[in-house]
PDB file of N, CA and C in Angstrom:
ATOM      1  N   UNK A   1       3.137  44.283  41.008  1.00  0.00           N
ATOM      2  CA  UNK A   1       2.859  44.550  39.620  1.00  0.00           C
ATOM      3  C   UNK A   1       2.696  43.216  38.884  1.00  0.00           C
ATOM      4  N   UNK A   2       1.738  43.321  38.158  1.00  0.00           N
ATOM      5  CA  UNK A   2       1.422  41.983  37.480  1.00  0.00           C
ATOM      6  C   UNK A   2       1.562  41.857  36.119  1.00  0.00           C
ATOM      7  N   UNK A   3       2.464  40.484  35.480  1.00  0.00           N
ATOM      8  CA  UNK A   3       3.444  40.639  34.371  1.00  0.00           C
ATOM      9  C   UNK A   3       2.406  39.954  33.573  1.00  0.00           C
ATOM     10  N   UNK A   4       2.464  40.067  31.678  1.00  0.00           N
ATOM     11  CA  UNK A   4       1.285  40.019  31.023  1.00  0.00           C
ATOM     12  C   UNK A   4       2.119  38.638  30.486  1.00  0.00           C
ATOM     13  N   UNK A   5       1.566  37.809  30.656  1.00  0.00           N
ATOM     14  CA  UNK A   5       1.781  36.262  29.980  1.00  0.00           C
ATOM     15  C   UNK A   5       1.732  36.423  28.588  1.00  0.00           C
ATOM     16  N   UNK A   6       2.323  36.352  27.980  1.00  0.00           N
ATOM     17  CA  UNK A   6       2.963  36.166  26.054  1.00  0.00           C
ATOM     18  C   UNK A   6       2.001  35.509  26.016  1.00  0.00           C
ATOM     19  N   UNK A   7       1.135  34.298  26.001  1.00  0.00           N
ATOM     20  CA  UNK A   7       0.080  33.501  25.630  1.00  0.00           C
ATOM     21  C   UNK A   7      -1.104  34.058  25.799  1.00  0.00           C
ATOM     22  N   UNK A   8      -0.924  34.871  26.595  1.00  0.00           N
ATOM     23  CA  UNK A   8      -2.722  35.668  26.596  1.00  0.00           C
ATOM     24  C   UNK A   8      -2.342  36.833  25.599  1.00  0.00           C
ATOM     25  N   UNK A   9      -1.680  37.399  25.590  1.00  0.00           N
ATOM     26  CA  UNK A   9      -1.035  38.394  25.066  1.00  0.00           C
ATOM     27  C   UNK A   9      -1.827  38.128  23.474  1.00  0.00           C
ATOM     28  N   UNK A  10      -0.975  36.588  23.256  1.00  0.00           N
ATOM     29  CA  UNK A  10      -1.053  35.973  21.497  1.00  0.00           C
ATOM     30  C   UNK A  10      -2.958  36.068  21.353  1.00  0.00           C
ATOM     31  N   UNK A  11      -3.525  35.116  22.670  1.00  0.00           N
ATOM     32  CA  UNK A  11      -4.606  34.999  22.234  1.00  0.00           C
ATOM     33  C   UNK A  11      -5.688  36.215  22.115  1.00  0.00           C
ATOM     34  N   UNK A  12      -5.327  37.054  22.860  1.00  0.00           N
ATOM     35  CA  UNK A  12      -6.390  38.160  22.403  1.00  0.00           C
ATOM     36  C   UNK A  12      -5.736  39.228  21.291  1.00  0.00           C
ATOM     37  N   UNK A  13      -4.478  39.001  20.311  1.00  0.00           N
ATOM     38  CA  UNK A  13      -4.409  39.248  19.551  1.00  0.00           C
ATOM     39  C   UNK A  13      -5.635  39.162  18.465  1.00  0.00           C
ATOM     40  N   UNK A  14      -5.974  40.017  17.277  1.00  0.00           N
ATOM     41  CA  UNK A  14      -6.637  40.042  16.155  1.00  0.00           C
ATOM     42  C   UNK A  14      -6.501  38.663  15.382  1.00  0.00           C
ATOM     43  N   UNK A  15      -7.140  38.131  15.312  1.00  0.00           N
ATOM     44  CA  UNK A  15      -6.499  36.470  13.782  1.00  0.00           C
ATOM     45  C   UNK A  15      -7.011  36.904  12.216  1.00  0.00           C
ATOM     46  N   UNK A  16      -6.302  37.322  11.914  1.00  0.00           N
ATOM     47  CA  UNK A  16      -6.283  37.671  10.083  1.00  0.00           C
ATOM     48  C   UNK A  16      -6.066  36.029   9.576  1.00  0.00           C
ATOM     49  N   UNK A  17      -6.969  36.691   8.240  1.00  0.00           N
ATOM     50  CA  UNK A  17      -6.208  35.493   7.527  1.00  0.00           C
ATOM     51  C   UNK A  17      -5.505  35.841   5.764  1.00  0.00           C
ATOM     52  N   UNK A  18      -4.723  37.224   6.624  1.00  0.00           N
ATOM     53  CA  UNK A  18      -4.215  37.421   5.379  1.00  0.00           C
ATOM     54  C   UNK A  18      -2.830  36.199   4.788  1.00  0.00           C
ATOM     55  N   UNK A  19      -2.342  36.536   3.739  1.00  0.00           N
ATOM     56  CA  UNK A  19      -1.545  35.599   3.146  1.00  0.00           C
ATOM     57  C   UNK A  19      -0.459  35.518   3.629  1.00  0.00           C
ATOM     58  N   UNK A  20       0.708  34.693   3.724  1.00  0.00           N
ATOM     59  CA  UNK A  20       2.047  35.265   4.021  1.00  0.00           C
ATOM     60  C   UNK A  20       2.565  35.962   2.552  1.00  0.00           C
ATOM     61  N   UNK A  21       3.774  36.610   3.613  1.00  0.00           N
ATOM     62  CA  UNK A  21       4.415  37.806   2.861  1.00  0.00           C
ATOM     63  C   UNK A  21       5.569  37.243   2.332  1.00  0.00           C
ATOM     64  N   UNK A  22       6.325  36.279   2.965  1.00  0.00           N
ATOM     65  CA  UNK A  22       7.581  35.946   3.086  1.00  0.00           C
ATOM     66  C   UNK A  22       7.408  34.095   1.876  1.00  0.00           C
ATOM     67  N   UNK A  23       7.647  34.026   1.182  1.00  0.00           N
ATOM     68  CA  UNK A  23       7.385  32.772   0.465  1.00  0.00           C
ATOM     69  C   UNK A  23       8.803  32.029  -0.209  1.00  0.00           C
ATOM     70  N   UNK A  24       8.836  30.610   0.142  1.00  0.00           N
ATOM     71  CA  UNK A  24      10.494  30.063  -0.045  1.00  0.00           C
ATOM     72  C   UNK A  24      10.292  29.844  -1.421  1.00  0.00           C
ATOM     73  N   UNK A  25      11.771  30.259  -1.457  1.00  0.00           N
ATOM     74  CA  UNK A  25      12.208  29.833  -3.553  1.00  0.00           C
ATOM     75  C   UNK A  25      11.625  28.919  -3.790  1.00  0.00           C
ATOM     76  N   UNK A  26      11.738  28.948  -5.164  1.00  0.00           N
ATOM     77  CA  UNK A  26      11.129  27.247  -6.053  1.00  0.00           C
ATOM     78  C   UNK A  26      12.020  26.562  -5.811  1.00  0.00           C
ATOM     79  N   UNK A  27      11.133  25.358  -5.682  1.00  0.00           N
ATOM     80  CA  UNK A  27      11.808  23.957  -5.753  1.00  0.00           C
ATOM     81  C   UNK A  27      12.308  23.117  -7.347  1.00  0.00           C
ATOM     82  N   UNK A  28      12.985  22.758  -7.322  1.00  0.00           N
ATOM     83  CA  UNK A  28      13.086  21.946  -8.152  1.00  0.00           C
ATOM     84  C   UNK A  28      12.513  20.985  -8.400  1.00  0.00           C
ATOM     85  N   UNK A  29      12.061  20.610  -9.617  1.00  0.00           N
ATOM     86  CA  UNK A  29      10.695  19.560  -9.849  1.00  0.00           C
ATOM     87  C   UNK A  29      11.963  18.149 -10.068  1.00  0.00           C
ATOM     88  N   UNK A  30      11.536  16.902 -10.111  1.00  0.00           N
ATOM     89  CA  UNK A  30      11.968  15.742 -10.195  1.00  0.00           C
ATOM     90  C   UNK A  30      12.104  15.473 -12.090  1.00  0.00           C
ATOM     91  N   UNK A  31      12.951  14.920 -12.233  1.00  0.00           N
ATOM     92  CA  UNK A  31      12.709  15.108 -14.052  1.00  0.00           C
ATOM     93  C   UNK A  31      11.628  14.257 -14.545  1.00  0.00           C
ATOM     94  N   UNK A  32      10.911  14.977 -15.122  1.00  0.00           N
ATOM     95  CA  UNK A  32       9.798  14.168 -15.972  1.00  0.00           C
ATOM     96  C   UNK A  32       8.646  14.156 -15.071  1.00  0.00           C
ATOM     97  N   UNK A  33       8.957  14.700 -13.977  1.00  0.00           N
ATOM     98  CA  UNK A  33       7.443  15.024 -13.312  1.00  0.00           C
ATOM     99  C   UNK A  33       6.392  15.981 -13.981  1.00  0.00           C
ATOM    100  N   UNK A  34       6.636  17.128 -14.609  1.00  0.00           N
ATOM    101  CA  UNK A  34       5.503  17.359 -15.150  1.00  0.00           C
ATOM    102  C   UNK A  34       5.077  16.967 -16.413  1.00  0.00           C
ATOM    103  N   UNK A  35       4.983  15.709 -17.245  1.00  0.00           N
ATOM    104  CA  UNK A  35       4.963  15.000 -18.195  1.00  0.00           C
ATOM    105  C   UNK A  35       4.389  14.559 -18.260  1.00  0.00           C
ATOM    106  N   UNK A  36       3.809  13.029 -18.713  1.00  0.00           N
ATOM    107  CA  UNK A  36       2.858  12.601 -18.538  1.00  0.00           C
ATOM    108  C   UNK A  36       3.583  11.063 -19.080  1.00  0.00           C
ATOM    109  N   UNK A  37       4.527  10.517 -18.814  1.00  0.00           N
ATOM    110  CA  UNK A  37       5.272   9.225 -19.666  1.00  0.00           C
ATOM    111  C   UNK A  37       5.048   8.948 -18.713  1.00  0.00           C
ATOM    112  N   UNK A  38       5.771   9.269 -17.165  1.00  0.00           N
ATOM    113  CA  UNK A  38       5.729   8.395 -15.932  1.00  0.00           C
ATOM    114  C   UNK A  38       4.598   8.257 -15.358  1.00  0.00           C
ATOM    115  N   UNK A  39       3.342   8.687 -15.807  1.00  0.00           N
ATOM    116  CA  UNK A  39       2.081   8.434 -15.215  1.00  0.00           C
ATOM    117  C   UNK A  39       1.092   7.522 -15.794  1.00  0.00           C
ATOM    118  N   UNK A  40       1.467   6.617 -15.966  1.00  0.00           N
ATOM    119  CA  UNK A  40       0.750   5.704 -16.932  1.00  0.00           C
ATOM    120  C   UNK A  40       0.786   4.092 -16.432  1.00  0.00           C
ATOM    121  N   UNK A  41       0.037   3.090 -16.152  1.00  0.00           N
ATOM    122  CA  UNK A  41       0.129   1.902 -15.824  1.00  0.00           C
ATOM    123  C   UNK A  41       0.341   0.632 -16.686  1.00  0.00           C
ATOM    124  N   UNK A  42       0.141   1.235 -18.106  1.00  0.00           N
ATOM    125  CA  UNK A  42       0.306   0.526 -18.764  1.00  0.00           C
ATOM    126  C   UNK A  42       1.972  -0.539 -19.101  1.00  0.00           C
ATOM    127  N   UNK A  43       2.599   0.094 -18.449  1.00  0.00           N
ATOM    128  CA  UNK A  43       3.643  -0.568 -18.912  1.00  0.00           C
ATOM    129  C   UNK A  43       3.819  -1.676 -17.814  1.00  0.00           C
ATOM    130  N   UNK A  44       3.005  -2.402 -17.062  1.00  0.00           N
ATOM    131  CA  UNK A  44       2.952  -3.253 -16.399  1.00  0.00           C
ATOM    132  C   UNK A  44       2.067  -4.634 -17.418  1.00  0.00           C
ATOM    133  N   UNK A  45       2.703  -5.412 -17.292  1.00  0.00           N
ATOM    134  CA  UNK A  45       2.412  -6.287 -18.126  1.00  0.00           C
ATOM    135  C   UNK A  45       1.452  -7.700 -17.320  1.00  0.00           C
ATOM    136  N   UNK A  46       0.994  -8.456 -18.185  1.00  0.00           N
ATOM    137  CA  UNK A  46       0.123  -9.595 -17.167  1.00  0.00           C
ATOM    138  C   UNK A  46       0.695 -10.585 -16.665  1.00  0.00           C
ATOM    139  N   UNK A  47       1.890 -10.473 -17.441  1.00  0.00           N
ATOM    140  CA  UNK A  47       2.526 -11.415 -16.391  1.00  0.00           C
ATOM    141  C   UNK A  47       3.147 -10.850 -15.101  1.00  0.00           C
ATOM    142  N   UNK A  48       3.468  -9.599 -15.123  1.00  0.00           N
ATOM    143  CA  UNK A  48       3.461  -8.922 -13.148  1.00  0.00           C
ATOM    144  C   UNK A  48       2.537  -8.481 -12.864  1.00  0.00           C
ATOM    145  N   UNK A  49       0.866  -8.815 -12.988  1.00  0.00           N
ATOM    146  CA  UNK A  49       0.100  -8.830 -12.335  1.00  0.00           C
ATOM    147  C   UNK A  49      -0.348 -10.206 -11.854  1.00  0.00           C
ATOM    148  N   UNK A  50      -0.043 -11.000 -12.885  1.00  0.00           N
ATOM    149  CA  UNK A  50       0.067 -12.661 -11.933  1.00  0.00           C
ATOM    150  C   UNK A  50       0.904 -12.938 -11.126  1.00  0.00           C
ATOM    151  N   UNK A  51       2.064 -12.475 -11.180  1.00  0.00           N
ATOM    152  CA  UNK A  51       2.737 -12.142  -9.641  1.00  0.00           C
ATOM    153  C   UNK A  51       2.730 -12.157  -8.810  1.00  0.00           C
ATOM    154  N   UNK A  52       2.045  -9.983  -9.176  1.00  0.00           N
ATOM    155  CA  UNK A  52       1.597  -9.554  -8.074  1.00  0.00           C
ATOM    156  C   UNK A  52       0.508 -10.045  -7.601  1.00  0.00           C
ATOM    157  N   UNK A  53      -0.663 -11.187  -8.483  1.00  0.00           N
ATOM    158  CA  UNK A  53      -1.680 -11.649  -7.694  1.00  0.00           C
ATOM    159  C   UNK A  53      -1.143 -13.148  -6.787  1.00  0.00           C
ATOM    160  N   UNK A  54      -0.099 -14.080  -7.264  1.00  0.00           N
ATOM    161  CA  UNK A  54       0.542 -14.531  -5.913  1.00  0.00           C
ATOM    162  C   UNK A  54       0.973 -14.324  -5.116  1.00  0.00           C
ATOM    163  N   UNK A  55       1.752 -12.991  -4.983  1.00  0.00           N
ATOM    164  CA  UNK A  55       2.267 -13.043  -3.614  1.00  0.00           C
ATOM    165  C   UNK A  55       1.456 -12.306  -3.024  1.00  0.00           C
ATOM    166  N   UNK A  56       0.440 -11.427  -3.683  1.00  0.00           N
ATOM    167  CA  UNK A  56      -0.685 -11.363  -2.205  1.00  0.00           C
ATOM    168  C   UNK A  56      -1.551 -12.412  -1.790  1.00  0.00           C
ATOM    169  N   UNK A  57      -1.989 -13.548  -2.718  1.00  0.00           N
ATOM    170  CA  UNK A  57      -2.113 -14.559  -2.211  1.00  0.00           C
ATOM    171  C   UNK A  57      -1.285 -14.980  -1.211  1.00  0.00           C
ATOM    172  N   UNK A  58      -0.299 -15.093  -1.319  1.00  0.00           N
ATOM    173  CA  UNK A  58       1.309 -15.958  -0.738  1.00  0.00           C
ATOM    174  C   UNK A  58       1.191 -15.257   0.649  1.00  0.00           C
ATOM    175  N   UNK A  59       1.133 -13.564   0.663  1.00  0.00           N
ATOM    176  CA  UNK A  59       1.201 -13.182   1.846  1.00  0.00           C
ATOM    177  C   UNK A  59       0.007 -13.355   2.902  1.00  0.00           C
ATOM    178  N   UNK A  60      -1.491 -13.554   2.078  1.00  0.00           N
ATOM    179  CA  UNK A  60      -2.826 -13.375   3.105  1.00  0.00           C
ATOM    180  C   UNK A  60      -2.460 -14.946   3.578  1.00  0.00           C
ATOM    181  N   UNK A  61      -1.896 -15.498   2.684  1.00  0.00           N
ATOM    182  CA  UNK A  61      -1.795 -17.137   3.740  1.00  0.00           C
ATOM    183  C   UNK A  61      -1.122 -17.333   4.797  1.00  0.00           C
ATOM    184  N   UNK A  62       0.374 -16.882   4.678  1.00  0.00           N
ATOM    185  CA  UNK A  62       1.097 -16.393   5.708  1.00  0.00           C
ATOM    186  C   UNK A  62       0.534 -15.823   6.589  1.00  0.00           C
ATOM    187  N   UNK A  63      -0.499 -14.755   6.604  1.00  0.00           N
ATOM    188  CA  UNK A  63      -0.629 -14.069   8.140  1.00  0.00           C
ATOM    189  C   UNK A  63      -1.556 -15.141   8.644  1.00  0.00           C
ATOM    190  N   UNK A  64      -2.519 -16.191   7.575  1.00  0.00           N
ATOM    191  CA  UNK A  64      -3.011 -16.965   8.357  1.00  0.00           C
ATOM    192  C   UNK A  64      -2.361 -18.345   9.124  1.00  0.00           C
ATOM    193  N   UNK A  65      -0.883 -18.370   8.594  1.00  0.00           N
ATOM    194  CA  UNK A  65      -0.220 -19.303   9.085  1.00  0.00           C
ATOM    195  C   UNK A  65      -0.290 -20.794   8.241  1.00  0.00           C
ATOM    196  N   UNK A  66      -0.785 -20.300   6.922  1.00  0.00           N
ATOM    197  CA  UNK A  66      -0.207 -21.157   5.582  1.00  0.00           C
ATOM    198  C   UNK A  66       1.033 -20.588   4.855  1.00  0.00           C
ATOM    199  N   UNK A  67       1.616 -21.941   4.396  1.00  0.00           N
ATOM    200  CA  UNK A  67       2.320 -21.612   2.943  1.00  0.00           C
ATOM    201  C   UNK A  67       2.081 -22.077   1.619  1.00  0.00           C
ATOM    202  N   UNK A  68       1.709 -21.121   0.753  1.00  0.00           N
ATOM    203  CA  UNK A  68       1.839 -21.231  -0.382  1.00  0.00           C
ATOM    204  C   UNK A  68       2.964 -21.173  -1.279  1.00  0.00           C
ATOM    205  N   UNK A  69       3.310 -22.329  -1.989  1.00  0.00           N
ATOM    206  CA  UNK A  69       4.425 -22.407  -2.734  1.00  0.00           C
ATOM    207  C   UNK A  69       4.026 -22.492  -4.201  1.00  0.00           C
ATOM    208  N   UNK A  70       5.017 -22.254  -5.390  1.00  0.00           N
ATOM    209  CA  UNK A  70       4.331 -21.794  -6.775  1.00  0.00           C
ATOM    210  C   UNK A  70       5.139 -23.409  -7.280  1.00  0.00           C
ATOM    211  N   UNK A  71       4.260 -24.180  -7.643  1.00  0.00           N
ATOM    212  CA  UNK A  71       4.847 -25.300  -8.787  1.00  0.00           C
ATOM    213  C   UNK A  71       4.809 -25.193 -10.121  1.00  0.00           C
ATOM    214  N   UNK A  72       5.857 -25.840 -10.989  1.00  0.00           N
ATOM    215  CA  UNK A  72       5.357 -25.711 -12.177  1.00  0.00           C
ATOM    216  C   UNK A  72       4.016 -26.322 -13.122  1.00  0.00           C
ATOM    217  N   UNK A  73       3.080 -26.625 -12.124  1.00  0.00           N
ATOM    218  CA  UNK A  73       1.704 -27.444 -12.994  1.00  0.00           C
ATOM    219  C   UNK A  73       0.384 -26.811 -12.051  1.00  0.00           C
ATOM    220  N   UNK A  74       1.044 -25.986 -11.304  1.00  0.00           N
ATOM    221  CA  UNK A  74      -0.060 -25.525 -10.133  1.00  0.00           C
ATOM    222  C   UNK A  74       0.343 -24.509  -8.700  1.00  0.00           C
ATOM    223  N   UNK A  75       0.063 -24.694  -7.827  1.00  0.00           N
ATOM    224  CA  UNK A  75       0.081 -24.583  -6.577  1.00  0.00           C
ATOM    225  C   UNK A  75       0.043 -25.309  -5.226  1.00  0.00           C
ATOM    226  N   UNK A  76       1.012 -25.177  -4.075  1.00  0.00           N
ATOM    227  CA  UNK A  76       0.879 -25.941  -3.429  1.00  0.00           C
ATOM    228  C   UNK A  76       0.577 -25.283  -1.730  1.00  0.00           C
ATOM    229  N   UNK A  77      -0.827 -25.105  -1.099  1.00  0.00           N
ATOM    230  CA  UNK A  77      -1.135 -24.681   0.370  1.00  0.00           C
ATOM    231  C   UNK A  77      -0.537 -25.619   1.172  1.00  0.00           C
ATOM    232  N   UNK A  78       0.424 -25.054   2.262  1.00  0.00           N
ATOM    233  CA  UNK A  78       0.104 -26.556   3.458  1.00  0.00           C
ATOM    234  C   UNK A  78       0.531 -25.543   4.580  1.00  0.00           C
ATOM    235  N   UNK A  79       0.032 -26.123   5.737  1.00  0.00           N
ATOM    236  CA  UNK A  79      -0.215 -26.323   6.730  1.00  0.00           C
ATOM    237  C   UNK A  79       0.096 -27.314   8.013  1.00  0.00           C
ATOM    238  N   UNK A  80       1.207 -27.099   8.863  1.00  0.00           N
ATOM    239  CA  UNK A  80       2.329 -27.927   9.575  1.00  0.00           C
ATOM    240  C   UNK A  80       2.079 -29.497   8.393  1.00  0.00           C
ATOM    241  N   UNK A  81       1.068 -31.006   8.515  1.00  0.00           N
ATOM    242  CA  UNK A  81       1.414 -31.505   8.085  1.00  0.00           C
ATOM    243  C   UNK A  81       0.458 -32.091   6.909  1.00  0.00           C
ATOM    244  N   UNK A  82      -0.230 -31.394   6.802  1.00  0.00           N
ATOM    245  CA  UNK A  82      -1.354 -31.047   6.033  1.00  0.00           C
ATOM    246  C   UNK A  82      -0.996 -30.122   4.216  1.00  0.00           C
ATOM    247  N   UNK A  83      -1.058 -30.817   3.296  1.00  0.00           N
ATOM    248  CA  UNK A  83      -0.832 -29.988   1.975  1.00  0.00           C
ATOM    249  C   UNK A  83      -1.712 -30.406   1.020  1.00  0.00           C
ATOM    250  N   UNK A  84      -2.219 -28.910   0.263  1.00  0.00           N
ATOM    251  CA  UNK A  84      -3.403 -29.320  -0.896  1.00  0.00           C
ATOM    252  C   UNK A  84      -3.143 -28.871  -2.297  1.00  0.00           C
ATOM    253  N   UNK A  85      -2.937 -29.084  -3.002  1.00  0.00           N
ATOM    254  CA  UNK A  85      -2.399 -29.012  -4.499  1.00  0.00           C
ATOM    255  C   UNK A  85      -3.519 -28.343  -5.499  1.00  0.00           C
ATOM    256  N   UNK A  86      -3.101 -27.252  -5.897  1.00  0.00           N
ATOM    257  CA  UNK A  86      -4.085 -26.295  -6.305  1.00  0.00           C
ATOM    258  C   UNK A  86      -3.728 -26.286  -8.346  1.00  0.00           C
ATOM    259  N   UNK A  87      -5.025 -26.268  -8.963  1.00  0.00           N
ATOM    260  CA  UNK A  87      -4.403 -26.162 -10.628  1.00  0.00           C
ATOM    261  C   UNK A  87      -4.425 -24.556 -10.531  1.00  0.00           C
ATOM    262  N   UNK A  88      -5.068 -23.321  -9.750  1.00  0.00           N
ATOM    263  CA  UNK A  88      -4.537 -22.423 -10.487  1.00  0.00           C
ATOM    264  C   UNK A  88      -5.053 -21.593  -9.292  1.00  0.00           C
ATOM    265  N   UNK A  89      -4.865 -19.824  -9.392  1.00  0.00           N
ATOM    266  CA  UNK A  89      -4.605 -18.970  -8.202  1.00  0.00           C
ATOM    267  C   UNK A  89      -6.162 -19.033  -7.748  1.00  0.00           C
ATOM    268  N   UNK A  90      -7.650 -18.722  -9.048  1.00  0.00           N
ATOM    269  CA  UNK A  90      -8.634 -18.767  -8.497  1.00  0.00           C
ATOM    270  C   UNK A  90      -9.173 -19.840  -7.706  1.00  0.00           C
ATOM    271  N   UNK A  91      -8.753 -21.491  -7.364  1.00  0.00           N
ATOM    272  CA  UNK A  91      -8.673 -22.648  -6.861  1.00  0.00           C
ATOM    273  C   UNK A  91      -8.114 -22.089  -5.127  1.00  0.00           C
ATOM    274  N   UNK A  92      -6.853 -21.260  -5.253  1.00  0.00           N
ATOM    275  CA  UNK A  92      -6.224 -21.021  -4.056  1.00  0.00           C
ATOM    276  C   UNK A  92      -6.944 -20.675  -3.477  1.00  0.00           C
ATOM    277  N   UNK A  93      -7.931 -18.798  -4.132  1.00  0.00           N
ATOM    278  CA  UNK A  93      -8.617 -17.890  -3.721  1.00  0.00           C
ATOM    279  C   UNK A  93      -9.676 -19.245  -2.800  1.00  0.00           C
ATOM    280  N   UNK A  94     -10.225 -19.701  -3.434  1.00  0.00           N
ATOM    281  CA  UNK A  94     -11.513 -20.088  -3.443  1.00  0.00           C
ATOM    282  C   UNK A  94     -11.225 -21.296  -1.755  1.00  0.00           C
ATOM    283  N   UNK A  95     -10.041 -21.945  -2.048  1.00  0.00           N
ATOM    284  CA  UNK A  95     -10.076 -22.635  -0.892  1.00  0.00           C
ATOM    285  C   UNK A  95      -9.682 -21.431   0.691  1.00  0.00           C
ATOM    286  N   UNK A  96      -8.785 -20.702   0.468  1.00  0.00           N
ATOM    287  CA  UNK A  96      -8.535 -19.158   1.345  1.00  0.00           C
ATOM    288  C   UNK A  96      -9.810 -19.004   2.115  1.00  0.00           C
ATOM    289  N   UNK A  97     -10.616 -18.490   1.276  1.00  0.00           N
ATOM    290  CA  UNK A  97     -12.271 -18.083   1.633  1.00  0.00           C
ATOM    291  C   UNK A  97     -12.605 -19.063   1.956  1.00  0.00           C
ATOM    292  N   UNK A  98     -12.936 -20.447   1.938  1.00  0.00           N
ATOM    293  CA  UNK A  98     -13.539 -21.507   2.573  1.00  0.00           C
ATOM    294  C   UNK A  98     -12.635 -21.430   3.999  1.00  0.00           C
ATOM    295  N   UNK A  99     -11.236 -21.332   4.213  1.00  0.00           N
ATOM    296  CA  UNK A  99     -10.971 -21.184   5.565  1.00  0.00           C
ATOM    297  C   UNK A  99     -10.922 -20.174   5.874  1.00  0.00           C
ATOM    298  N   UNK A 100     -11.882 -19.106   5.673  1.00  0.00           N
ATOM    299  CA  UNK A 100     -11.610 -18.068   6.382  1.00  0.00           C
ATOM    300  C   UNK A 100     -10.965 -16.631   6.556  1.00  0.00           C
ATOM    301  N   UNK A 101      -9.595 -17.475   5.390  1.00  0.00           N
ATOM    302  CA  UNK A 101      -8.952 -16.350   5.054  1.00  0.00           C
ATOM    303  C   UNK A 101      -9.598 -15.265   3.725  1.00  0.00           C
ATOM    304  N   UNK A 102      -9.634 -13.836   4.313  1.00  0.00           N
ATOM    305  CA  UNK A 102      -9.931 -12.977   3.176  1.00  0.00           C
ATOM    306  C   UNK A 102      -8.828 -13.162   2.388  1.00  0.00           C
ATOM    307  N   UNK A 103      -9.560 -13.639   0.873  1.00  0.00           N
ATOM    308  CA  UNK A 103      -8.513 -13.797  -0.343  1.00  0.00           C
ATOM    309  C   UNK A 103      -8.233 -12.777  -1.039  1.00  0.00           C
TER     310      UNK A 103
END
């Protein structure tokens, strides 16, 4: 006598695509998620986007195996014994891209 495998069984079942029946309680929302205060960018100011535009500078140098350090009159790239003194981040960008590195 030959026993009916549950997997063939499933697959020549009918496939509906009715809805489920069975649906879990509500969740609880996070406070102030449906609002609109916490969705806004404005409260980032330009001075943490100059920042945030050094240390992604800071970091694309690093993976190329520079360091960039922040002075107070500029910037400073170097490279084991090699260092170049930058007046400002678009100077950094600009030397980055001359070696190569995407700035």
């Amino acid at each position: 006598m030959k026993r009916a495998c549950p997997i063939e069984a499933e697959a020549r079942a009918p496939v509906t695509n009715a809805p489920h029946t069975k649906t879990p309680g509500t969740v609880a929302a996070a406070p102030g998620a449906g609002t609109q205060e916490n969705q806004q960018l404005n409260c980032v100011t330009d001075l943490d986007w100059a920042r945030k535009n050094f240390l992604t500078l800071q970091a694309r140098a690093a993976m190329a195996g520079y360091a960039l350090h922040e002075l107070a009159n500029g910037y400073l790239l170097c490279r084991w014994d090699r260092a170049r003194q930058l007046p400002d981040l678009l100077a950094v960008a600009a030397v980055l891209l001359q070696m190569g590195v995407r700035a």
